[in-house]
PDB file of N, CA and C in Angstrom:
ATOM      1  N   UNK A   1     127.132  90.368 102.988  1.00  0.00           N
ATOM      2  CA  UNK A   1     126.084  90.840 103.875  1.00  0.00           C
ATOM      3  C   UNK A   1     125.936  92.347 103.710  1.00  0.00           C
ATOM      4  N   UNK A   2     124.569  92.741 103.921  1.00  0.00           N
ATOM      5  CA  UNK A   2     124.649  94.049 103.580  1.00  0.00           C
ATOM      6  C   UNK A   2     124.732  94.884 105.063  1.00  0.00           C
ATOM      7  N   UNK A   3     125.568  96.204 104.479  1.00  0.00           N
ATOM      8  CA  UNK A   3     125.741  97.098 105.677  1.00  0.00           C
ATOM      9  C   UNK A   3     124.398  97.792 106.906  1.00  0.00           C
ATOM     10  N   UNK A   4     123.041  97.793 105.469  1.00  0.00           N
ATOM     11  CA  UNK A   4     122.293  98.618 106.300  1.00  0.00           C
ATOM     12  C   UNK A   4     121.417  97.535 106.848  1.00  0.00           C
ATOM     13  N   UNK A   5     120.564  97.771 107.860  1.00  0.00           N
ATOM     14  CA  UNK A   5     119.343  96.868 108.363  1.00  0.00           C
ATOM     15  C   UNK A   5     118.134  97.361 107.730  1.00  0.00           C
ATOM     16  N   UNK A   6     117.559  98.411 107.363  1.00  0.00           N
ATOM     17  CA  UNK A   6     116.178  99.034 107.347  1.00  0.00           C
ATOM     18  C   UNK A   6     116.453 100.547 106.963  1.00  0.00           C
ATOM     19  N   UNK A   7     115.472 101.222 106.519  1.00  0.00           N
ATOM     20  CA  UNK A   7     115.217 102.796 106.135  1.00  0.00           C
ATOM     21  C   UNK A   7     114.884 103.179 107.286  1.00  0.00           C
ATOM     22  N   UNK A   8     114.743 104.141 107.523  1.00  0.00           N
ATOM     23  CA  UNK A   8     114.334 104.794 109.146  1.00  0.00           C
ATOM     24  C   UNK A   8     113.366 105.667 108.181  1.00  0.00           C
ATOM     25  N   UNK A   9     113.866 106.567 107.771  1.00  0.00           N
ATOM     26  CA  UNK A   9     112.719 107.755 107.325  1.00  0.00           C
ATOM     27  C   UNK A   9     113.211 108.530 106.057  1.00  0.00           C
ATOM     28  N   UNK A  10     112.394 109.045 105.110  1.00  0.00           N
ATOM     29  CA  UNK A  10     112.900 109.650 104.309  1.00  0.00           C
ATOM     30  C   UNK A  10     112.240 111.386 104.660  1.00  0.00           C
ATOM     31  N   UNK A  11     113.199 112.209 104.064  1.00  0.00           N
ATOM     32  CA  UNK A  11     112.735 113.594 104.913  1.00  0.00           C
ATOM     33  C   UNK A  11     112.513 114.486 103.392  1.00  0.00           C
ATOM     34  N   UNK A  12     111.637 114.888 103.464  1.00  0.00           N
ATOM     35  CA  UNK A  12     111.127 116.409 102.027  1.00  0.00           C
ATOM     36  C   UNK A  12     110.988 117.512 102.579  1.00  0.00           C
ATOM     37  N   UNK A  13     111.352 118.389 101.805  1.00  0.00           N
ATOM     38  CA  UNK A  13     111.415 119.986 102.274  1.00  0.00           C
ATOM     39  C   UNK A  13     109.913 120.661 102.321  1.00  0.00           C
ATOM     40  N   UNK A  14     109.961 121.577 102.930  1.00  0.00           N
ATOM     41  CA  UNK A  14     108.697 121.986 102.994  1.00  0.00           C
ATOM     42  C   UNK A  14     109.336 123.845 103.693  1.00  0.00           C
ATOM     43  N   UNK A  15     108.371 124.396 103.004  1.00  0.00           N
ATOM     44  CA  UNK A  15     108.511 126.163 102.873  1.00  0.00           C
ATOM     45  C   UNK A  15     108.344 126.338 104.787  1.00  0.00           C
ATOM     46  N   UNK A  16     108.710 127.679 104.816  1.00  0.00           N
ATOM     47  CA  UNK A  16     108.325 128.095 106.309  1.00  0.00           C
ATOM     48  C   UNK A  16     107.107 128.393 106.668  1.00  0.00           C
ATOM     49  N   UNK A  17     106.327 127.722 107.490  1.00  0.00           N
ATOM     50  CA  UNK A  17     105.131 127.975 108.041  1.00  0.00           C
ATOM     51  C   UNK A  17     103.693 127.212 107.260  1.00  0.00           C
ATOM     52  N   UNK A  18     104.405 125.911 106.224  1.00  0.00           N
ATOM     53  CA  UNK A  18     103.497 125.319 105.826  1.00  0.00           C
ATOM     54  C   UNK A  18     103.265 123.578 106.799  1.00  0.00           C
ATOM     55  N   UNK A  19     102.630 123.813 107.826  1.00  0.00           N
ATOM     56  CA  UNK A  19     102.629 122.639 108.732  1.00  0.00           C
ATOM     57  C   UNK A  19     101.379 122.403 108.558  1.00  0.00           C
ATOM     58  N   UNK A  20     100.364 123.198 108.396  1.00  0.00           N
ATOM     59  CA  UNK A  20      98.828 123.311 108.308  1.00  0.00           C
ATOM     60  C   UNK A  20      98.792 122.459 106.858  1.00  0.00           C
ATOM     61  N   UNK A  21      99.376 123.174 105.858  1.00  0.00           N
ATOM     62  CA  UNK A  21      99.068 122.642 104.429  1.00  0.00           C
ATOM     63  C   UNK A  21      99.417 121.044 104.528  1.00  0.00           C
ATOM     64  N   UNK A  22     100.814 120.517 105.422  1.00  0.00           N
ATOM     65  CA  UNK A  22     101.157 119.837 105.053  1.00  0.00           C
ATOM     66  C   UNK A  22     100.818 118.802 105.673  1.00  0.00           C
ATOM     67  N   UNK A  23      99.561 119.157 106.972  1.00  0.00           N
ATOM     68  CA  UNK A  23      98.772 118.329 107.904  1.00  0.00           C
ATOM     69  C   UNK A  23      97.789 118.000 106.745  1.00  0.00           C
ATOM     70  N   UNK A  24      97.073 119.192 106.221  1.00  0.00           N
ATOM     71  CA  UNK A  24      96.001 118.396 105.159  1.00  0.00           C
ATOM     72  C   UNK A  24      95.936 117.350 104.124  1.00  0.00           C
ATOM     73  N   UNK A  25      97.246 117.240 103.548  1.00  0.00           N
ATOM     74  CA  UNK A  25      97.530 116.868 102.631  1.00  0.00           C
ATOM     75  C   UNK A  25      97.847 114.847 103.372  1.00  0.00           C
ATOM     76  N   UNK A  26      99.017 115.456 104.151  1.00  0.00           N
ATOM     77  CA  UNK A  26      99.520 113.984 104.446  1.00  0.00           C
ATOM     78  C   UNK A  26      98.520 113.090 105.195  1.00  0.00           C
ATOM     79  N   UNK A  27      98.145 114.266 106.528  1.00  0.00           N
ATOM     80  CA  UNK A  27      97.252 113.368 107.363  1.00  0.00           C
ATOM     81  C   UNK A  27      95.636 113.180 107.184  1.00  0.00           C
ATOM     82  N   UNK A  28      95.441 114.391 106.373  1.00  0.00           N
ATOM     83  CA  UNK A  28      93.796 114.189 105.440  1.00  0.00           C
ATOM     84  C   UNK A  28      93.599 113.379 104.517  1.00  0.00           C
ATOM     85  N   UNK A  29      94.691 113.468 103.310  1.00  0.00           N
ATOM     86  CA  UNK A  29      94.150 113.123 102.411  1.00  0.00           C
ATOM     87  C   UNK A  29      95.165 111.610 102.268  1.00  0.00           C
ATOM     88  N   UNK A  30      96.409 111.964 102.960  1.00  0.00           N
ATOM     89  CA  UNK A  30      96.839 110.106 102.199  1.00  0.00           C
ATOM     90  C   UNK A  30      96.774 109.430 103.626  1.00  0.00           C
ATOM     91  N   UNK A  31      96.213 110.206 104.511  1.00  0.00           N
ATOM     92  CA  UNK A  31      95.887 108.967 105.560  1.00  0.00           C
ATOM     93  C   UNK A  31      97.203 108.963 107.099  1.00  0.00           C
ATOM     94  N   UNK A  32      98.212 109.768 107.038  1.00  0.00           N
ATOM     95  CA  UNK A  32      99.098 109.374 107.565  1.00  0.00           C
ATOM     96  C   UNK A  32      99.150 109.915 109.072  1.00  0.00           C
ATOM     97  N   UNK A  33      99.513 109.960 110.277  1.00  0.00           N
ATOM     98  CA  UNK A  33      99.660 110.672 111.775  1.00  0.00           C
ATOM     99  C   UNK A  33     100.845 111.141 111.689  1.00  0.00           C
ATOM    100  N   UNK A  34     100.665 112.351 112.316  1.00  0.00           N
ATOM    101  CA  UNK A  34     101.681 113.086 112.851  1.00  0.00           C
ATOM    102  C   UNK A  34     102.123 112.462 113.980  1.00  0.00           C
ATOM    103  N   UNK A  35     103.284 112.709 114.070  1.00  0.00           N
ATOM    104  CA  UNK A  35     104.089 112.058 115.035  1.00  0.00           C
ATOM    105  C   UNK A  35     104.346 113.275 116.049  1.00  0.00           C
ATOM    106  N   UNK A  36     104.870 113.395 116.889  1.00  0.00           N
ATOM    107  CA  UNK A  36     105.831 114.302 118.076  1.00  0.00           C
ATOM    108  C   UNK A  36     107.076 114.476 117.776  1.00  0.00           C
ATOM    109  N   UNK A  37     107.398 115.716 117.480  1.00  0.00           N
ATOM    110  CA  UNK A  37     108.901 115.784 117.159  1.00  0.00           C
ATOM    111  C   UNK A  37     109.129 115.697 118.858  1.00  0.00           C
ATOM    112  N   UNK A  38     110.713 115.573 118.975  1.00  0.00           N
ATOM    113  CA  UNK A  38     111.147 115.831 119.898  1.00  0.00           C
ATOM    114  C   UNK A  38     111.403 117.143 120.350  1.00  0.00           C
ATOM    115  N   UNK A  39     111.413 117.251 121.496  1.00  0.00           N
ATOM    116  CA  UNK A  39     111.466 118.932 121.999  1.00  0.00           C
ATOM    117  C   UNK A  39     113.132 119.838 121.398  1.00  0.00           C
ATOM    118  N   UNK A  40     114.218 119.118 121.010  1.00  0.00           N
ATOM    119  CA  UNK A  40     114.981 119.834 120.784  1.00  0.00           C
ATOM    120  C   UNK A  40     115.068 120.097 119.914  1.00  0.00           C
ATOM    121  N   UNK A  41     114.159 119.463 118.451  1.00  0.00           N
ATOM    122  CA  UNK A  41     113.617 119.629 117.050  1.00  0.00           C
ATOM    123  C   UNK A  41     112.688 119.855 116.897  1.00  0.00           C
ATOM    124  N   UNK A  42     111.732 120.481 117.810  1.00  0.00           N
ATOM    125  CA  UNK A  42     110.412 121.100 117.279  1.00  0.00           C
ATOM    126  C   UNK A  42     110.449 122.616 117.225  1.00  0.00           C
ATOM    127  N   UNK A  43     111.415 123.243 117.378  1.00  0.00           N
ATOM    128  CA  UNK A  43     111.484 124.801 117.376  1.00  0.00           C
ATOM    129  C   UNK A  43     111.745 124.924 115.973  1.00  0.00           C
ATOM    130  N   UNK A  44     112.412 124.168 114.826  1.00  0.00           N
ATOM    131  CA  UNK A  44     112.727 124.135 113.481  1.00  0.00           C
ATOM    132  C   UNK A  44     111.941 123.712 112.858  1.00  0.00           C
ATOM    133  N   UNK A  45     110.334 123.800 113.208  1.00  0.00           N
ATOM    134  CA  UNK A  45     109.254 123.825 112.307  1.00  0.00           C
ATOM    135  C   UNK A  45     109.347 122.122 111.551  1.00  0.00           C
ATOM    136  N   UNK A  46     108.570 122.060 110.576  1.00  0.00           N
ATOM    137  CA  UNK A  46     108.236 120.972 110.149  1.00  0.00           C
ATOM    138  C   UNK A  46     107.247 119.411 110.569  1.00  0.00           C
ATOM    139  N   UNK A  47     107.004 118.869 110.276  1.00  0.00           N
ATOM    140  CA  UNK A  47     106.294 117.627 110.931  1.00  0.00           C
ATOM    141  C   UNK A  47     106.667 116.214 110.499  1.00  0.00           C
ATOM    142  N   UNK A  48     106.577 115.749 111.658  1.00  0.00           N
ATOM    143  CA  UNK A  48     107.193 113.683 111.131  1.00  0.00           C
ATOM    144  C   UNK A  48     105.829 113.453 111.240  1.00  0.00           C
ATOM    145  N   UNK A  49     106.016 112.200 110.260  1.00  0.00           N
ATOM    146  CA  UNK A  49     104.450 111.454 109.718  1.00  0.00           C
ATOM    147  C   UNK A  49     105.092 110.204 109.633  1.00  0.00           C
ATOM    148  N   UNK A  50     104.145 109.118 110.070  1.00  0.00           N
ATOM    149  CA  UNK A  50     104.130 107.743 109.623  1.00  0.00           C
ATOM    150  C   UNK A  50     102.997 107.175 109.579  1.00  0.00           C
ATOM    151  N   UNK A  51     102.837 106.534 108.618  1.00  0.00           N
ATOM    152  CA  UNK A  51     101.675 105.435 107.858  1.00  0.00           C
ATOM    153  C   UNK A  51     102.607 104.031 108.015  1.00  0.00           C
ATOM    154  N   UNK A  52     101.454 103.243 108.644  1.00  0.00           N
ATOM    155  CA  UNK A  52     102.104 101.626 108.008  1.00  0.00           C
ATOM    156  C   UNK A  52     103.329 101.541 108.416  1.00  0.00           C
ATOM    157  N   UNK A  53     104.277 101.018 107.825  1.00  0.00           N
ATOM    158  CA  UNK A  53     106.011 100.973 107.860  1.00  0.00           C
ATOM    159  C   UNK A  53     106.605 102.321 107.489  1.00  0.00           C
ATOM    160  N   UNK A  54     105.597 103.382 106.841  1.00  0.00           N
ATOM    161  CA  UNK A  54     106.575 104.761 105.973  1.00  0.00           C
ATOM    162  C   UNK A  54     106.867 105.657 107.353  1.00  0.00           C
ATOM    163  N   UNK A  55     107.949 106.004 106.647  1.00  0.00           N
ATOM    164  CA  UNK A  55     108.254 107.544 108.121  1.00  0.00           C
ATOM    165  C   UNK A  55     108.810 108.431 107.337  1.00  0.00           C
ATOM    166  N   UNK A  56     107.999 109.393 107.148  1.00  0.00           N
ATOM    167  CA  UNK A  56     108.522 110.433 106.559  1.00  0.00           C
ATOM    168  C   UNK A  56     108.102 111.822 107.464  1.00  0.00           C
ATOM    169  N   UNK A  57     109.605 112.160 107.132  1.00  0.00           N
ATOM    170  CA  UNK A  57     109.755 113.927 107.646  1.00  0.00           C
ATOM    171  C   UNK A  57     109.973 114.950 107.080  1.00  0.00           C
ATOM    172  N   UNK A  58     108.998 115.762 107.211  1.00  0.00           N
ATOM    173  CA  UNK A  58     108.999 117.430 106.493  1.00  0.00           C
ATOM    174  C   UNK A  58     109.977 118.201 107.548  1.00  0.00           C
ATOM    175  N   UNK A  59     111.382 118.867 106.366  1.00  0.00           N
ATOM    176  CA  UNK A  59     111.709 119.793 107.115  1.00  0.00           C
ATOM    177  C   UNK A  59     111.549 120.895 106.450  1.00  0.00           C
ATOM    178  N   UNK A  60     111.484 122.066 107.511  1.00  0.00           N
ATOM    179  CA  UNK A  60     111.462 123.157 106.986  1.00  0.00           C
ATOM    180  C   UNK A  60     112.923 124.129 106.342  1.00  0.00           C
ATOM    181  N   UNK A  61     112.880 124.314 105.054  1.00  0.00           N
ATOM    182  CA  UNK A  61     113.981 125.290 104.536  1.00  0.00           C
ATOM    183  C   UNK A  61     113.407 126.746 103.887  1.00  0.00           C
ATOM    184  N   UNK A  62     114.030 127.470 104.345  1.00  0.00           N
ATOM    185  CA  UNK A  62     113.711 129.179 104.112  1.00  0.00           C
ATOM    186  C   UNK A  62     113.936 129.606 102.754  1.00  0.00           C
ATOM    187  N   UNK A  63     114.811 128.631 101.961  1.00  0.00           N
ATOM    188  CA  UNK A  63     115.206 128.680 100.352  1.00  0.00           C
ATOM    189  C   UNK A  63     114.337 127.748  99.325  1.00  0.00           C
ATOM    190  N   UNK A  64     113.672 126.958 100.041  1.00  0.00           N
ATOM    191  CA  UNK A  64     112.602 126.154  99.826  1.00  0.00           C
ATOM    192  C   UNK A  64     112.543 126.042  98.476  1.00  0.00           C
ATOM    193  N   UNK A  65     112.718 124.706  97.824  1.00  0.00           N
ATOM    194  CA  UNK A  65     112.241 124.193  96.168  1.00  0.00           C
ATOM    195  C   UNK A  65     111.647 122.872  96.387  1.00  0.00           C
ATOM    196  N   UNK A  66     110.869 123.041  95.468  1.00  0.00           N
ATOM    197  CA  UNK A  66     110.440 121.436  95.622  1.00  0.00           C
ATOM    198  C   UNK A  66     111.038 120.281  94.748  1.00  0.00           C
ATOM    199  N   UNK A  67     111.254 118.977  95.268  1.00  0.00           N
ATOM    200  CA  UNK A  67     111.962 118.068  94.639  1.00  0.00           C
ATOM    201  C   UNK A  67     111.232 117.744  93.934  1.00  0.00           C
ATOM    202  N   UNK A  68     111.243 118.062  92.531  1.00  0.00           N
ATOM    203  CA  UNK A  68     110.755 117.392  91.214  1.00  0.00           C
ATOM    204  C   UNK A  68     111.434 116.194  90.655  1.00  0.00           C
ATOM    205  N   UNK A  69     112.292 115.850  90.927  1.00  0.00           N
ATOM    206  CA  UNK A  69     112.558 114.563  90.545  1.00  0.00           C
ATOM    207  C   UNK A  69     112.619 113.231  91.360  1.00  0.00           C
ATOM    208  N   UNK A  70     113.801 114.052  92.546  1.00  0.00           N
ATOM    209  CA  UNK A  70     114.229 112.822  93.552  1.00  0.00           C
ATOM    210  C   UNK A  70     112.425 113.198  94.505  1.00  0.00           C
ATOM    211  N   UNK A  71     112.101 111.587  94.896  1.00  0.00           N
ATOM    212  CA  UNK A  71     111.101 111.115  95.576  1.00  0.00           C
ATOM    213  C   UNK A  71     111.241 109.576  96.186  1.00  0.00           C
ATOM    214  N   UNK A  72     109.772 110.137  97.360  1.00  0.00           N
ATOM    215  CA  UNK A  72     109.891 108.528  98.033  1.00  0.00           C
ATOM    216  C   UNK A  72     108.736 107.787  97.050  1.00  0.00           C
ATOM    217  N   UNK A  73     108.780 106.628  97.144  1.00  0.00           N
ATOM    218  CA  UNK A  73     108.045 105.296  96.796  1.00  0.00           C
ATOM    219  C   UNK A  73     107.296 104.726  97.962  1.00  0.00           C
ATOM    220  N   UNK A  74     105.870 105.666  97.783  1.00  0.00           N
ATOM    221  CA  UNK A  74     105.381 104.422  98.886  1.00  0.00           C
ATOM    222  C   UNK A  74     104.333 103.502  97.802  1.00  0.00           C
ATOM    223  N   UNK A  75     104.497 102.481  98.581  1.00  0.00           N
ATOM    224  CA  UNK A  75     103.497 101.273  97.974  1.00  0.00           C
ATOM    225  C   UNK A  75     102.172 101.191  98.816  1.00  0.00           C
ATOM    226  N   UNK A  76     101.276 101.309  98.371  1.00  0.00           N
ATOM    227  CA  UNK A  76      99.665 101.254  99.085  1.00  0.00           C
ATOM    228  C   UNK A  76      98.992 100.256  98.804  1.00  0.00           C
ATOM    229  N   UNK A  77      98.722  99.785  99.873  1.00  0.00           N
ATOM    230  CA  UNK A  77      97.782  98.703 100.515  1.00  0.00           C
ATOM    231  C   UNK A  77      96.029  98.970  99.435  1.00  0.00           C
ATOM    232  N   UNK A  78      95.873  99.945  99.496  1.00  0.00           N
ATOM    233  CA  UNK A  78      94.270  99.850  98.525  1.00  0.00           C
ATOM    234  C   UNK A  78      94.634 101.916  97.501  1.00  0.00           C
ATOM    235  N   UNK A  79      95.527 101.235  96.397  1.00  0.00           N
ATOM    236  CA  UNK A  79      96.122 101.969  95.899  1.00  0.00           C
ATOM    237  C   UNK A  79      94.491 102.539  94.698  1.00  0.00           C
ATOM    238  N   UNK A  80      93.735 101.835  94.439  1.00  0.00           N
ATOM    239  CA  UNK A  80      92.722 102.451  93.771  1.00  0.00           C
ATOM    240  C   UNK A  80      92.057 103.172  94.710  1.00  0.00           C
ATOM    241  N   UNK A  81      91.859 103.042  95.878  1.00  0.00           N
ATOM    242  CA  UNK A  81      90.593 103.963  96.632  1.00  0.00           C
ATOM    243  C   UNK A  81      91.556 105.355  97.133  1.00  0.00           C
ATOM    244  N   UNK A  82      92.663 105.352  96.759  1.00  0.00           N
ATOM    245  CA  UNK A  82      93.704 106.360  97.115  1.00  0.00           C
ATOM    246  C   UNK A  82      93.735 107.201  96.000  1.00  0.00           C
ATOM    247  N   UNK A  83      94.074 106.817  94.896  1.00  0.00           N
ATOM    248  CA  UNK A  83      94.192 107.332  93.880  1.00  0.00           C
ATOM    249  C   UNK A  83      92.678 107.919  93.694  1.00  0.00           C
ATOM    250  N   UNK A  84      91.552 107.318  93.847  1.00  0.00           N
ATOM    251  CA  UNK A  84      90.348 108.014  93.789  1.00  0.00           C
ATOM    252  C   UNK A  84      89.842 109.023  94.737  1.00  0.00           C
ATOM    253  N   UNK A  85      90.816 108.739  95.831  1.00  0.00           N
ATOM    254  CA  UNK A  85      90.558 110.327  96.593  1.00  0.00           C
ATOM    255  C   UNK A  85      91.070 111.272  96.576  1.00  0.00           C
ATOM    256  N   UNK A  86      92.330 110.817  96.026  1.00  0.00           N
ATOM    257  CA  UNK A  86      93.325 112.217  95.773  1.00  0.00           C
ATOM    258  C   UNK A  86      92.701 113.234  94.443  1.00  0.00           C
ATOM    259  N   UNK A  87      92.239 112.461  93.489  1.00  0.00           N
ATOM    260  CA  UNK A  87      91.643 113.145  92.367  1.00  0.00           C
ATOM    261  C   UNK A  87      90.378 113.738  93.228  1.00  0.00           C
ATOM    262  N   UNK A  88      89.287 113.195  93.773  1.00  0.00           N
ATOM    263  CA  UNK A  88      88.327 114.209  94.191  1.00  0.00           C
ATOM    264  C   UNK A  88      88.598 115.127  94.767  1.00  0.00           C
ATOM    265  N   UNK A  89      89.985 115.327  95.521  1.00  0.00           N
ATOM    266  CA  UNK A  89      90.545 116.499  96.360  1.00  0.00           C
ATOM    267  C   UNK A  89      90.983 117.672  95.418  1.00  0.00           C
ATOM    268  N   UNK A  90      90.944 116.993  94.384  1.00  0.00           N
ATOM    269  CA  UNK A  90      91.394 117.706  93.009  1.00  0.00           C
ATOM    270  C   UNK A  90      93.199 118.282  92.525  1.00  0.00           C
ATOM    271  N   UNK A  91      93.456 116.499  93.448  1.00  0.00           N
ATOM    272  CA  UNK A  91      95.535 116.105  93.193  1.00  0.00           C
ATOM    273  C   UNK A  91      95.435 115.845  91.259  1.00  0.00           C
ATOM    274  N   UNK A  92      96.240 116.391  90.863  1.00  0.00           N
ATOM    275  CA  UNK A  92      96.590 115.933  89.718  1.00  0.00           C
ATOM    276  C   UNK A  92      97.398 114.195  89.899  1.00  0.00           C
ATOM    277  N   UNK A  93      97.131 113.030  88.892  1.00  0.00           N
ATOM    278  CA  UNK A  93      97.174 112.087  89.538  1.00  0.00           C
ATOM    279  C   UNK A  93      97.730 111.601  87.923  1.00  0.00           C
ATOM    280  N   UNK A  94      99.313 111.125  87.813  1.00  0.00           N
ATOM    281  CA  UNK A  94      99.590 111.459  86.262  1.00  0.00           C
ATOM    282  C   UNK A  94     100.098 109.732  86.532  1.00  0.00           C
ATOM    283  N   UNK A  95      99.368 109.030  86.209  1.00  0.00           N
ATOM    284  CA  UNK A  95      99.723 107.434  85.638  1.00  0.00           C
ATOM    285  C   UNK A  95     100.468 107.305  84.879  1.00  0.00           C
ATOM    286  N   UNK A  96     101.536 106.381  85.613  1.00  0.00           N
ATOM    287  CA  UNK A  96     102.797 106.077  84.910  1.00  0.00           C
ATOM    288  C   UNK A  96     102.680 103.910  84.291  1.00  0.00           C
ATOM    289  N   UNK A  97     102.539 104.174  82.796  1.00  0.00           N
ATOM    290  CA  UNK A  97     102.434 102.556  82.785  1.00  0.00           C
ATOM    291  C   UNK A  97     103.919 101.939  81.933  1.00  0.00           C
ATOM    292  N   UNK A  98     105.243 102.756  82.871  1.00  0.00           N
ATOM    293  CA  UNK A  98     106.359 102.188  81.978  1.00  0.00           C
ATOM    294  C   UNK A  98     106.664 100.770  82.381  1.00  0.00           C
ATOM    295  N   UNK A  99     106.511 100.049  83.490  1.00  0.00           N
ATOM    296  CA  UNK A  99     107.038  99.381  84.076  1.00  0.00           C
ATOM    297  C   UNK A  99     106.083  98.116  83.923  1.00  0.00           C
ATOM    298  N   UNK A 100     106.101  96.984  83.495  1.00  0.00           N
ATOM    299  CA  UNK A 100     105.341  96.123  82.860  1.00  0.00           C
ATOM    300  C   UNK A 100     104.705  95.457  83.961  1.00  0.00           C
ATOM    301  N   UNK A 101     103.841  95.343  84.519  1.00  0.00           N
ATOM    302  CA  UNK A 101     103.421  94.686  85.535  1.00  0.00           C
ATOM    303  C   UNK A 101     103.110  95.676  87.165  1.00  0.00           C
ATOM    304  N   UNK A 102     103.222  96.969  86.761  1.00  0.00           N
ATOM    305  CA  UNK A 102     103.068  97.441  88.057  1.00  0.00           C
ATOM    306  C   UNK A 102     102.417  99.220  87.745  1.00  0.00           C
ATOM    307  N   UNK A 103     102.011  99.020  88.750  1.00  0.00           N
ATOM    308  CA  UNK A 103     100.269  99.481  88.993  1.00  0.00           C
ATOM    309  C   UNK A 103     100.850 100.801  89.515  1.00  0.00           C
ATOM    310  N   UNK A 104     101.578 102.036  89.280  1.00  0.00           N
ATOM    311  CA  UNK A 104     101.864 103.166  89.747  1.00  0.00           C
ATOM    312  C   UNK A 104     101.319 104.742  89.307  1.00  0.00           C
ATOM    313  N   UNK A 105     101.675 105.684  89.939  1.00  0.00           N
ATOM    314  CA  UNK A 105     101.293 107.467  89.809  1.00  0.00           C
ATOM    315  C   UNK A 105     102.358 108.187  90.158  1.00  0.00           C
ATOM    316  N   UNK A 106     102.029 109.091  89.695  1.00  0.00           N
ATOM    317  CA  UNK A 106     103.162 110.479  90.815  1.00  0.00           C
ATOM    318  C   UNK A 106     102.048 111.599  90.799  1.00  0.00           C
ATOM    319  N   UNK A 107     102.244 111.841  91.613  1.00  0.00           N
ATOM    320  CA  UNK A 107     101.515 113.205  92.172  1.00  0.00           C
ATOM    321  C   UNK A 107     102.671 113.963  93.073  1.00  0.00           C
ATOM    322  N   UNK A 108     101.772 115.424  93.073  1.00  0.00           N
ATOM    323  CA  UNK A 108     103.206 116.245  93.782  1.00  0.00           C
ATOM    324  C   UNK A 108     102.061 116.406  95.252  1.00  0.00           C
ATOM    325  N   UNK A 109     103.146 117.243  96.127  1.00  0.00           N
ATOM    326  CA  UNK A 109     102.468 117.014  97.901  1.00  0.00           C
ATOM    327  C   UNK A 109     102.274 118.398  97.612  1.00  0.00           C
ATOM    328  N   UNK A 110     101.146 118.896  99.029  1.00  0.00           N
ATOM    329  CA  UNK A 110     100.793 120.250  98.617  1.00  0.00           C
ATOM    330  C   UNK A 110     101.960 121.249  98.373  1.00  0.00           C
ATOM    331  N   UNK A 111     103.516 121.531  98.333  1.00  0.00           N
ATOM    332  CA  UNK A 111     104.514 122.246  98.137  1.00  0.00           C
ATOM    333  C   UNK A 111     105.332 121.872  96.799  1.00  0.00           C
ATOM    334  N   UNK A 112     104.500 120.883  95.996  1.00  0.00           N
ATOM    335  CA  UNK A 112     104.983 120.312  94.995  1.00  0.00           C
ATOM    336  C   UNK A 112     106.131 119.527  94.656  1.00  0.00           C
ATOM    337  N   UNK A 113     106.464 119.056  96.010  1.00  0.00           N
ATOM    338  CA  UNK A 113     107.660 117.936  96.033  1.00  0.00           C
ATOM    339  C   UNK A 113     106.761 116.367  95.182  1.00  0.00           C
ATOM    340  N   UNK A 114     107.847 115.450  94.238  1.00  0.00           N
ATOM    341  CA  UNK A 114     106.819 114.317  93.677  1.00  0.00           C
ATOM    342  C   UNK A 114     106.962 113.598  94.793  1.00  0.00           C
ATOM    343  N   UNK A 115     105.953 112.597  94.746  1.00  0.00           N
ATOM    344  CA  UNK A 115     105.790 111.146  95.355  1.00  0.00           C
ATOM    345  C   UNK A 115     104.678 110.219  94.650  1.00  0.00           C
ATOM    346  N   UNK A 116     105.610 109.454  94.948  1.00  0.00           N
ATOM    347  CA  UNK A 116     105.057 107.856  93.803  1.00  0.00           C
ATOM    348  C   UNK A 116     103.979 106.839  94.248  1.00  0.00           C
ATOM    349  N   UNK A 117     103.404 106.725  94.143  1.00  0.00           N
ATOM    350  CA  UNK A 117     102.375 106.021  94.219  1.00  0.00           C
ATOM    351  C   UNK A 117     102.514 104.764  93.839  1.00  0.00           C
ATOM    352  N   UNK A 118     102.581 103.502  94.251  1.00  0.00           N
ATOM    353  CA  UNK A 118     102.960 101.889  94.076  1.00  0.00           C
ATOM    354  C   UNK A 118     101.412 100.895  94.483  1.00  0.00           C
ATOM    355  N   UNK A 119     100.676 100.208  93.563  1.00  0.00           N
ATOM    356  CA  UNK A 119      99.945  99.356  93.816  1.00  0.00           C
ATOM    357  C   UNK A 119     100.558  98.105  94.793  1.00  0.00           C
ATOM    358  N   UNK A 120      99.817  97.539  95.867  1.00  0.00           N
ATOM    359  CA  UNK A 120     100.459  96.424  96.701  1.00  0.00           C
ATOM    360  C   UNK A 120     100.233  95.349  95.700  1.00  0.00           C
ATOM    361  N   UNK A 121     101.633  94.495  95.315  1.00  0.00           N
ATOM    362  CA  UNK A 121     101.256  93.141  94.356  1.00  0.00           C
ATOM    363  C   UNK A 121     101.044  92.395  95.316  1.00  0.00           C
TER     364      UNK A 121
END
C-alpha cells in the first residue's frame, strides 16, 4: 500500500514583488484563481493558485532563479485552445514529440520557471 494519499500542491519560486506578473500569467492567461493565503503567510509575499485539481504556490525568494529543469505537469482539459493562447500572448510554446502517443509543450511562467503542458487522453 502506498504511503501517500494525493499531492496537495506543488510550490515555484518567484522574485520579490512579482505577484502582478504572476497574476497575469497564471490567472490571465492559463486560466487559474488566486486563492487567499492565510493571514500568517501572506506577509511573505507570493500567491496560491488552483485550476481544476492543480494547486500550485508561488513563493517568494530574494535569491530568486528560475527552475529550468525541475517542473510541474499539468494535463489540460482543451490543451489546443491553450496552447493557442499562450502563443498569441506571445509564450514561446516549444513542442515536445518524445513520448509516443502524447500530446505535450513546455513553456516557461512569466519568471522563467518550466511547466509542461499535457494533452487530456
Amino acid at each position: 500500500m502506498a504511503a501517500f494519499v494525493r499531492l496537495d500542491h506543488v510550490q515555484l519560486a518567484m522574485p520579490v514583488g512579482g505577484e502582478a506578473e504572476a497574476r497575469t500569467f497564471y490567472c490571465g492567461l492559463l486560466g487559474m484563481q488566486e486563492v487567499p493565503k492565510p493571514r500568517a503567510l501572506a506577509a511573505r509575499g507570493g500567491l496560491w493558485l488552483h485550476g481544476g485539481g492543480v494547486v500550485i504556490h508561488l513563493g517568494v525568494e530574494a535569491d530568486f532563479r528560475p527552475a529550468r529543469k525541475a517542473h510541474p505537469a499539468l494535463v489540460c482539459a482543451d490543451y489546443g485552445a491553450l496552447v493557442a493562447k499562450l502563443r498569441a500572448a506571445g509564450v514561446e510554446v516549444r513542442e515536445d514529440r518524445e513520448l509516443t502517443g502524447v500530446e505535450r509543450c513546455h513553456i516557461a511562467d512569466v519568471f522563467g520557471n518550466r511547466v509542461e503542458l499535457i494533452a487530456e487522453r
